[in-house]
PDB file of N, CA and C in Angstrom:
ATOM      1  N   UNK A   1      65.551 -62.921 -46.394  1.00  0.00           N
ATOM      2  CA  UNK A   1      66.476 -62.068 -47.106  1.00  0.00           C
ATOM      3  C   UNK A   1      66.504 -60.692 -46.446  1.00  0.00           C
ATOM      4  N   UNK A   2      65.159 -60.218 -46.229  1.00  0.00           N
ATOM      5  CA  UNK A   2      65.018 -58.692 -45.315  1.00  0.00           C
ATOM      6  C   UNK A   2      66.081 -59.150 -43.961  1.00  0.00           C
ATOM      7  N   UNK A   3      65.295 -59.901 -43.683  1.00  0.00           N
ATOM      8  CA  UNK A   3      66.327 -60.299 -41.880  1.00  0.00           C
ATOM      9  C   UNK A   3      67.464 -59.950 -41.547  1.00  0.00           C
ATOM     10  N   UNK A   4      68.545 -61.153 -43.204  1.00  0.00           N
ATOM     11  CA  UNK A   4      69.586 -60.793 -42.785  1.00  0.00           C
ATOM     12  C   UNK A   4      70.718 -60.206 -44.118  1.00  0.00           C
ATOM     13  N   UNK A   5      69.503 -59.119 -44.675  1.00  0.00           N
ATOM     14  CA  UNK A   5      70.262 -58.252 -45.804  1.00  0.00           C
ATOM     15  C   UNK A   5      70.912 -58.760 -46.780  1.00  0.00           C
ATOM     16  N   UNK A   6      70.699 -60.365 -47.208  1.00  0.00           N
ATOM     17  CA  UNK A   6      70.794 -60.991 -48.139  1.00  0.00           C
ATOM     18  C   UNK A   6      70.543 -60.806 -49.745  1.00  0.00           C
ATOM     19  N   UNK A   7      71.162 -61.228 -50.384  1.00  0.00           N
ATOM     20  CA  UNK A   7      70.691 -60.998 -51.815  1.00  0.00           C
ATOM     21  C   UNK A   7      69.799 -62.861 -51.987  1.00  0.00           C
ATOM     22  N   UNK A   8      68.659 -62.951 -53.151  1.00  0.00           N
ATOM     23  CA  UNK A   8      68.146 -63.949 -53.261  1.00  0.00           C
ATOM     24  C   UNK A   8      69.070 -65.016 -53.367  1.00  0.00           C
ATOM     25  N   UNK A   9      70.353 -64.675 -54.042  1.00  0.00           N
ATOM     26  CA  UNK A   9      71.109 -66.151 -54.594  1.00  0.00           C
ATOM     27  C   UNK A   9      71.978 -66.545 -53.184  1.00  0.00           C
ATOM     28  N   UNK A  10      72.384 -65.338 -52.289  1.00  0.00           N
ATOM     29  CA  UNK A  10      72.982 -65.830 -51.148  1.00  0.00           C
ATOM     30  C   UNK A  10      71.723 -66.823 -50.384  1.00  0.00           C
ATOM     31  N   UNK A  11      70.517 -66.472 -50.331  1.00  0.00           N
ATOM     32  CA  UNK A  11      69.676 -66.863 -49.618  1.00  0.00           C
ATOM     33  C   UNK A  11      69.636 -68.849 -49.912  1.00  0.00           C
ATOM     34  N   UNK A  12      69.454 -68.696 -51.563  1.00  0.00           N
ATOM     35  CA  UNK A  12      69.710 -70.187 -52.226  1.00  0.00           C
ATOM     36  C   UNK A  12      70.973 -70.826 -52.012  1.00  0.00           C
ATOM     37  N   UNK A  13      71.488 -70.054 -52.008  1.00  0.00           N
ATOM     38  CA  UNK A  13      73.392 -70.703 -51.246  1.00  0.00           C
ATOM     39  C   UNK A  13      73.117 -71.123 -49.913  1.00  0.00           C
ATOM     40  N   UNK A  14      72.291 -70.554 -49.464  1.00  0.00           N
ATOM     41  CA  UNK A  14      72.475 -70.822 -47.714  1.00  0.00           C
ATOM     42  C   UNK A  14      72.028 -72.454 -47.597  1.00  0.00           C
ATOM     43  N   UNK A  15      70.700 -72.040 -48.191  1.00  0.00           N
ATOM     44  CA  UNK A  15      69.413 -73.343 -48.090  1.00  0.00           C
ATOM     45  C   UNK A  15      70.084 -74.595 -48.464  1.00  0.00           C
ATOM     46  N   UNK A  16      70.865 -74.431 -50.018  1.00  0.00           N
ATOM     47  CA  UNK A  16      71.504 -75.322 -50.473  1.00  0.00           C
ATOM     48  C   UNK A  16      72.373 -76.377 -49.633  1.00  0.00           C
ATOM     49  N   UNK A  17      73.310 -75.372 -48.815  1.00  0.00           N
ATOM     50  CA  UNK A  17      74.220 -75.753 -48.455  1.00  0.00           C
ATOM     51  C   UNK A  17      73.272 -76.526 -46.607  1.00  0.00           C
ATOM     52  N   UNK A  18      72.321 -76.378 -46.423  1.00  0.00           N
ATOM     53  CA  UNK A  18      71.714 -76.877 -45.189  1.00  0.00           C
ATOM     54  C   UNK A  18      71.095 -77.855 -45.549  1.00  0.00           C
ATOM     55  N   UNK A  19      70.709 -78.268 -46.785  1.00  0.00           N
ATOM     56  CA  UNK A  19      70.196 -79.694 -47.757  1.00  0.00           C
ATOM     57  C   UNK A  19      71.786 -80.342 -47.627  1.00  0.00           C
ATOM     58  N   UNK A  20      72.543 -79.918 -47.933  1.00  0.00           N
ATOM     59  CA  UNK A  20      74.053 -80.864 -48.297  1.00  0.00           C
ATOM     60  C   UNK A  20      73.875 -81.489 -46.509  1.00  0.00           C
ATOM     61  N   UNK A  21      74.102 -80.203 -45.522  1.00  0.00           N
ATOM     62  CA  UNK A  21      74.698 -80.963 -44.094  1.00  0.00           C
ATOM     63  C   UNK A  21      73.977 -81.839 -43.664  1.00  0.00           C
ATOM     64  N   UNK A  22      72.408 -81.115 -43.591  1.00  0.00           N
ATOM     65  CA  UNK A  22      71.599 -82.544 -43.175  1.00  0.00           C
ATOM     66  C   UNK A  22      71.430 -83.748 -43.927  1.00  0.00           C
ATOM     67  N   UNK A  23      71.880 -83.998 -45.435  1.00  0.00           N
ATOM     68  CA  UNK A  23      72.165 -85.444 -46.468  1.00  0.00           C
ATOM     69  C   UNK A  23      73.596 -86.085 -45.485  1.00  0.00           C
ATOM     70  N   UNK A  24      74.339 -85.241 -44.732  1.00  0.00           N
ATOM     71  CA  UNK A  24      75.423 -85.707 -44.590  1.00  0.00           C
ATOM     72  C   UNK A  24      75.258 -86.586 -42.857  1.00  0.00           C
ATOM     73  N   UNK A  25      74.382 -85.566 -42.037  1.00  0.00           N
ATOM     74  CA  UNK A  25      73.559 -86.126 -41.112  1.00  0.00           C
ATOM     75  C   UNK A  25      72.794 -87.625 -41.272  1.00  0.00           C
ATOM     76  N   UNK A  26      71.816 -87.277 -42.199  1.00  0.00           N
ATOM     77  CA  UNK A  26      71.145 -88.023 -42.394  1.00  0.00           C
ATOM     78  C   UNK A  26      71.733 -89.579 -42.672  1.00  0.00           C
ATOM     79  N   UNK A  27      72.597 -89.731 -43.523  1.00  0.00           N
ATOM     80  CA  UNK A  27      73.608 -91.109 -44.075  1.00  0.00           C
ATOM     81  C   UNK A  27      74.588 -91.226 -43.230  1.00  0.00           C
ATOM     82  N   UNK A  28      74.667 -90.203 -42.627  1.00  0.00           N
ATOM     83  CA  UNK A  28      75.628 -90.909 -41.257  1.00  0.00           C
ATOM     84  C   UNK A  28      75.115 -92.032 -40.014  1.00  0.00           C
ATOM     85  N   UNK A  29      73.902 -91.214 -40.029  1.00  0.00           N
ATOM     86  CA  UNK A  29      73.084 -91.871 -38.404  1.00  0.00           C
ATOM     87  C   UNK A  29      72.532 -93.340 -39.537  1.00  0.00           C
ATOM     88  N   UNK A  30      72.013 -93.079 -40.405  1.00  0.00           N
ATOM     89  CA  UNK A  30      71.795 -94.500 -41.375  1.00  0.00           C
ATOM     90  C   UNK A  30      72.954 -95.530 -41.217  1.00  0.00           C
ATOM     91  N   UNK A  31      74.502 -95.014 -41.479  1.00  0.00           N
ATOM     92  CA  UNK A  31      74.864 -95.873 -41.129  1.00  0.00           C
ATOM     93  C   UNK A  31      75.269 -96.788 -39.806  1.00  0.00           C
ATOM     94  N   UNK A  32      75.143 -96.187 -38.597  1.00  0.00           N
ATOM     95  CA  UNK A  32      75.037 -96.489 -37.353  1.00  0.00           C
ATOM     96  C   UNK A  32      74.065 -95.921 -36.562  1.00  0.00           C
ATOM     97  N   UNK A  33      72.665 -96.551 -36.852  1.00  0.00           N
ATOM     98  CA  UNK A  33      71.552 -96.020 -36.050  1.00  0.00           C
ATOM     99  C   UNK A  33      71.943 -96.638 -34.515  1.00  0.00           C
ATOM    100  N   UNK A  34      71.807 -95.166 -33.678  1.00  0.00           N
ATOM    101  CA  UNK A  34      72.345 -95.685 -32.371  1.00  0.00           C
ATOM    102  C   UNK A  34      70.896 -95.257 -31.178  1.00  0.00           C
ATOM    103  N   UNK A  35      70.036 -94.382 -31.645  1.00  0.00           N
ATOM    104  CA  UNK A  35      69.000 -94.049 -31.108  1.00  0.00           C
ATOM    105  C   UNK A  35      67.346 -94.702 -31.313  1.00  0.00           C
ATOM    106  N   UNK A  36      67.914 -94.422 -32.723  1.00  0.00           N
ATOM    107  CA  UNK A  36      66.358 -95.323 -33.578  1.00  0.00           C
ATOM    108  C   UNK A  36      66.510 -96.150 -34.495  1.00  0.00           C
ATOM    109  N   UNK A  37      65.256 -97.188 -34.616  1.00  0.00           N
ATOM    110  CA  UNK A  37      65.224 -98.349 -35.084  1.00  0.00           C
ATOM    111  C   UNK A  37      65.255 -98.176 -36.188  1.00  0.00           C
ATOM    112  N   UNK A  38      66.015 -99.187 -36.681  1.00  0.00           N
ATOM    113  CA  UNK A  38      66.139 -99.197 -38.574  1.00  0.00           C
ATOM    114  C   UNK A  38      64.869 -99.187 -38.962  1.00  0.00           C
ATOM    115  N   UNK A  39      63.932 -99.962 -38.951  1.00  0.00           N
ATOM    116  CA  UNK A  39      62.622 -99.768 -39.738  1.00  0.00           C
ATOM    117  C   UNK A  39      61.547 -98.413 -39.737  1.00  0.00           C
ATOM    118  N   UNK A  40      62.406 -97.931 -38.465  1.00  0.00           N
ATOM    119  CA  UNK A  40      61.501 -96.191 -38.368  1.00  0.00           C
ATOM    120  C   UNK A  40      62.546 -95.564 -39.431  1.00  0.00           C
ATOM    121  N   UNK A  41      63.549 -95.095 -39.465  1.00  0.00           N
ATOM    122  CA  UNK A  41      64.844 -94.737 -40.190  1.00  0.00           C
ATOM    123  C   UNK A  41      64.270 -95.214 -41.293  1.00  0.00           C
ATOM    124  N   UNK A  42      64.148 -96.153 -41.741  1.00  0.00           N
ATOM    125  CA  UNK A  42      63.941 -96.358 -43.258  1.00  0.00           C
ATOM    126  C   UNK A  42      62.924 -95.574 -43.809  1.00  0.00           C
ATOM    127  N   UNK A  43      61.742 -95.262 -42.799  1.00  0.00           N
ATOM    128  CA  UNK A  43      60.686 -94.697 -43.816  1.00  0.00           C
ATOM    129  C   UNK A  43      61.359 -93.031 -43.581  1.00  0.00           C
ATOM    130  N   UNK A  44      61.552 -93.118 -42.402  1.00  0.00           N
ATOM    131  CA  UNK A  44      62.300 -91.441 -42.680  1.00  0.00           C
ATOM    132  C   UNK A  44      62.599 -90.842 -43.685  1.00  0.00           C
ATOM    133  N   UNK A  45      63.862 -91.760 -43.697  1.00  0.00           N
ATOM    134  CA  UNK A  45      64.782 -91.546 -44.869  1.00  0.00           C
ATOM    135  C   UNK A  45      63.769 -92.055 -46.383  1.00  0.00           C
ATOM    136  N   UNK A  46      63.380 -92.801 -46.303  1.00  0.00           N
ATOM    137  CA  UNK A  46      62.209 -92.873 -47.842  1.00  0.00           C
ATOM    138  C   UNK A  46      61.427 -91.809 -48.389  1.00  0.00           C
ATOM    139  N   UNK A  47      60.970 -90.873 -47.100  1.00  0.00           N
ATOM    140  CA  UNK A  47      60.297 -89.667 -47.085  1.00  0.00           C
ATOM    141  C   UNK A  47      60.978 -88.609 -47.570  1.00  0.00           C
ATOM    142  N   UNK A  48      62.241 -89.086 -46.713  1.00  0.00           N
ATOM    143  CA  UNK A  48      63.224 -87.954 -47.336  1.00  0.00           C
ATOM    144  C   UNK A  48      63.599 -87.454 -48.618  1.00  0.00           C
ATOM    145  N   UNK A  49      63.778 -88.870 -48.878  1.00  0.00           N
ATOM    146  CA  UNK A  49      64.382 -88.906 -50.374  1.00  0.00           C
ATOM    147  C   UNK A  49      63.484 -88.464 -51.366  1.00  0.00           C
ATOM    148  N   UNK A  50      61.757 -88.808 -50.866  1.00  0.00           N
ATOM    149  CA  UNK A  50      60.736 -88.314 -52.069  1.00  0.00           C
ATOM    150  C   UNK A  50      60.690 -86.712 -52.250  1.00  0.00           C
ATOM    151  N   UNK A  51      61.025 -85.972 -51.223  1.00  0.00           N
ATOM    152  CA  UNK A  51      61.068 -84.972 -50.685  1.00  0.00           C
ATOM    153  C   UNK A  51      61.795 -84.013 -51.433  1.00  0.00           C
ATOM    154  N   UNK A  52      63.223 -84.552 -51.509  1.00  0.00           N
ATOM    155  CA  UNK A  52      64.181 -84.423 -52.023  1.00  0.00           C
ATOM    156  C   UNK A  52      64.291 -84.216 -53.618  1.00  0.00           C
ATOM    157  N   UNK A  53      63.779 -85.388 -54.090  1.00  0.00           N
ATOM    158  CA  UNK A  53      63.525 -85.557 -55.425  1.00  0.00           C
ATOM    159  C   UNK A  53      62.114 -84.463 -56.072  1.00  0.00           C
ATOM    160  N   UNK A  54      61.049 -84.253 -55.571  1.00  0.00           N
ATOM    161  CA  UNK A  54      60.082 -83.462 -55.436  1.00  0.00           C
ATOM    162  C   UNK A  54      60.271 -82.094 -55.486  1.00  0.00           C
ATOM    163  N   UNK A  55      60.986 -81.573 -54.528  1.00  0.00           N
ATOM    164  CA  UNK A  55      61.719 -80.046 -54.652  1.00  0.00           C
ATOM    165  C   UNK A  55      63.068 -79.897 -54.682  1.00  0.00           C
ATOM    166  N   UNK A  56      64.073 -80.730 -55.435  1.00  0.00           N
ATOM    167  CA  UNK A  56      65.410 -80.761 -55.754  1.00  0.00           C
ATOM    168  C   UNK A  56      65.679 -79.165 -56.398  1.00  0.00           C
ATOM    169  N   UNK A  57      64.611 -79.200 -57.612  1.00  0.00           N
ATOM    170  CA  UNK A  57      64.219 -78.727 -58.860  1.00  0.00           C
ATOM    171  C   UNK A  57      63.489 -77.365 -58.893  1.00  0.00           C
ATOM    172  N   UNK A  58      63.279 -77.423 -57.873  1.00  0.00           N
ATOM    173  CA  UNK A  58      61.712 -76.067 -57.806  1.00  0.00           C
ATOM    174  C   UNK A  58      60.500 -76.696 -57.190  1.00  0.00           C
ATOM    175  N   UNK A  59      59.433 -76.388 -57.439  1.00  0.00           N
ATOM    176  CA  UNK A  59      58.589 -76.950 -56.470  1.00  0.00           C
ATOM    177  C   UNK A  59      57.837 -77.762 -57.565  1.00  0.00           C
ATOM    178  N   UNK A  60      57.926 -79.307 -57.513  1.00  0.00           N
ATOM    179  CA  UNK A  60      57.388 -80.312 -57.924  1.00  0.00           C
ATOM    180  C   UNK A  60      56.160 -80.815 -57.921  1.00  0.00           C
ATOM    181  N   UNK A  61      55.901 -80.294 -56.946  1.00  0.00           N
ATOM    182  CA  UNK A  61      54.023 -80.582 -56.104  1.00  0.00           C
ATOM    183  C   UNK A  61      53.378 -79.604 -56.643  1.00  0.00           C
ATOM    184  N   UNK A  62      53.550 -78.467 -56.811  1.00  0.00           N
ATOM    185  CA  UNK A  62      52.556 -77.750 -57.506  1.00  0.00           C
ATOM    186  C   UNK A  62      52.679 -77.568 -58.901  1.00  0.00           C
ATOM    187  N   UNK A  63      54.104 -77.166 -59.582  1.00  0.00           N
ATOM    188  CA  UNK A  63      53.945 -77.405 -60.702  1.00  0.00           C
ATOM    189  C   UNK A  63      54.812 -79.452 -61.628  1.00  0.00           C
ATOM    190  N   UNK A  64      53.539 -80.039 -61.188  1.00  0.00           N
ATOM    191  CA  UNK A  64      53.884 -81.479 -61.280  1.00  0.00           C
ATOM    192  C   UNK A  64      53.861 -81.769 -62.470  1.00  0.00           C
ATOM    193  N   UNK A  65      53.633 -81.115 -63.647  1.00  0.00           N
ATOM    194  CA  UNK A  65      53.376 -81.730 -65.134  1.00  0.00           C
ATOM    195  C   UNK A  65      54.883 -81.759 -66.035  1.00  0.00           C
ATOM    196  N   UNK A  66      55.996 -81.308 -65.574  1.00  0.00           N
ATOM    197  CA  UNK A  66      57.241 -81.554 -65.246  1.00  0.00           C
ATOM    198  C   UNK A  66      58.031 -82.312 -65.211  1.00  0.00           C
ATOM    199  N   UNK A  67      58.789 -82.362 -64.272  1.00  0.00           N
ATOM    200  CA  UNK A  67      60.102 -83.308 -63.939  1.00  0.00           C
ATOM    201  C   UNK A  67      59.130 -84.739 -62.985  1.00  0.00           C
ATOM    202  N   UNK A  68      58.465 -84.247 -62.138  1.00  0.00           N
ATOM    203  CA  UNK A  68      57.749 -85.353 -61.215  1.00  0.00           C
ATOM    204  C   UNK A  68      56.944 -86.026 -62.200  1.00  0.00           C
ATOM    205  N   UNK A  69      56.138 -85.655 -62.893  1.00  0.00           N
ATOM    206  CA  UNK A  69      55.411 -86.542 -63.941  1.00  0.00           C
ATOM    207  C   UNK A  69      55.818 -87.261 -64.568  1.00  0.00           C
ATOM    208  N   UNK A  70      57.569 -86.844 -64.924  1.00  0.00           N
ATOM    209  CA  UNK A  70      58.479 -87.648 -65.932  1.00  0.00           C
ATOM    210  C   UNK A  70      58.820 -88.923 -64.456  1.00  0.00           C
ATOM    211  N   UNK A  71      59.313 -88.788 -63.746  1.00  0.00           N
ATOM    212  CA  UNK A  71      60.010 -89.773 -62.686  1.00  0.00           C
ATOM    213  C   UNK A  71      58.354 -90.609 -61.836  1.00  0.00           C
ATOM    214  N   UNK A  72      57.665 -90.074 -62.258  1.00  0.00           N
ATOM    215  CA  UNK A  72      56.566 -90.953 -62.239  1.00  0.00           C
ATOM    216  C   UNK A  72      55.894 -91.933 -62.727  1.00  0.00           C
ATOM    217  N   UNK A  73      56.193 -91.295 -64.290  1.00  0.00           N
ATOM    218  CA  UNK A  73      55.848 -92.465 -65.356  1.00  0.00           C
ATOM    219  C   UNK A  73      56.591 -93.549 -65.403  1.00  0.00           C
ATOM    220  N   UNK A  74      57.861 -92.927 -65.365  1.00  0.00           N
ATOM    221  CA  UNK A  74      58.948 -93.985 -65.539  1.00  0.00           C
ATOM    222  C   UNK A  74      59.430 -94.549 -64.079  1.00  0.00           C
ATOM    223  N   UNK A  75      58.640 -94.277 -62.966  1.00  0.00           N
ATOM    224  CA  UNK A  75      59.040 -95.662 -62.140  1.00  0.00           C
ATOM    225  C   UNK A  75      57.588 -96.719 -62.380  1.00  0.00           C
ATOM    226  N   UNK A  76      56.523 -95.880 -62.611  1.00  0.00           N
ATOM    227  CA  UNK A  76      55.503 -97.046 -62.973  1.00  0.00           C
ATOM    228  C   UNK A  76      55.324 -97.726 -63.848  1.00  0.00           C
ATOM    229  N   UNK A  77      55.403 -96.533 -65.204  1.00  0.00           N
ATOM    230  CA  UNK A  77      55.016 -97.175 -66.706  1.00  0.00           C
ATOM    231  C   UNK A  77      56.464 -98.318 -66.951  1.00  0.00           C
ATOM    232  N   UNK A  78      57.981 -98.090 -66.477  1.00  0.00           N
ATOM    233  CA  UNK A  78      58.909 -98.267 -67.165  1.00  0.00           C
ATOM    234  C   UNK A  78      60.100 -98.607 -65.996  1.00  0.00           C
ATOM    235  N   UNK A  79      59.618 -99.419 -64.854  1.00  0.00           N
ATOM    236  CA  UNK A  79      60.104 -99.688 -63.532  1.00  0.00           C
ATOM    237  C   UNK A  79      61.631-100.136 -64.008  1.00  0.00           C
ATOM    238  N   UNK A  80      61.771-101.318 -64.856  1.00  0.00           N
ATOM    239  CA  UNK A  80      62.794-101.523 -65.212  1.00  0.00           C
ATOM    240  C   UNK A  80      64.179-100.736 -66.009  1.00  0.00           C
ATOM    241  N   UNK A  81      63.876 -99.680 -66.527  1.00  0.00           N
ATOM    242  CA  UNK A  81      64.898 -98.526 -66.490  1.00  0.00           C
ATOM    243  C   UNK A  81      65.183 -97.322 -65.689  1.00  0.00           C
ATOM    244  N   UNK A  82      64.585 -97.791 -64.162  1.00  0.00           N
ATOM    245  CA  UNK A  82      65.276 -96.314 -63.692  1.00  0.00           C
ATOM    246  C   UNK A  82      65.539 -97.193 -62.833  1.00  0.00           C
TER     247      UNK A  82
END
């Protein structure tokens, strides 16, 4: 924000919008992997997505008693509704 005289919410606009291009990256080369192998790509992208889901929100990993605890229970306790 000092760097480039930003206000905080421009800063979250920026970030935001560099999560959208690389989702758009990312599902593109998924759909025609032309460099790397689908089974490397898959965990990539698996990583990605936990990643994703983890700090969508704010930061998930540290404060985990939250949203991650909820999408935790319920892919283990309750696999069949999510």
């Amino acid at each position: 924000m000092k760097q480039y005289d930003v206000t905080k919410q421009d800063a979250i606009d920026e970030f935001q919008r560099q999560v959208i291009n690389a989702w758009k990256d990312i599902n593109e080369e998924c759909l025609e992997p032309a460099q790397v192998s689908k089974p490397l790509l898959e965990r990539v992208l698996n990583l990605t997505r936990s990643m994703d889901v983890m700090y969508k929100d704010g930061d998930g990993y540290t404060h985990s008693k939250g949203s991650t605890k909820k999408n935790i229970e319920a892919l283990l306790l309750n696999p069949c509704l999510v």
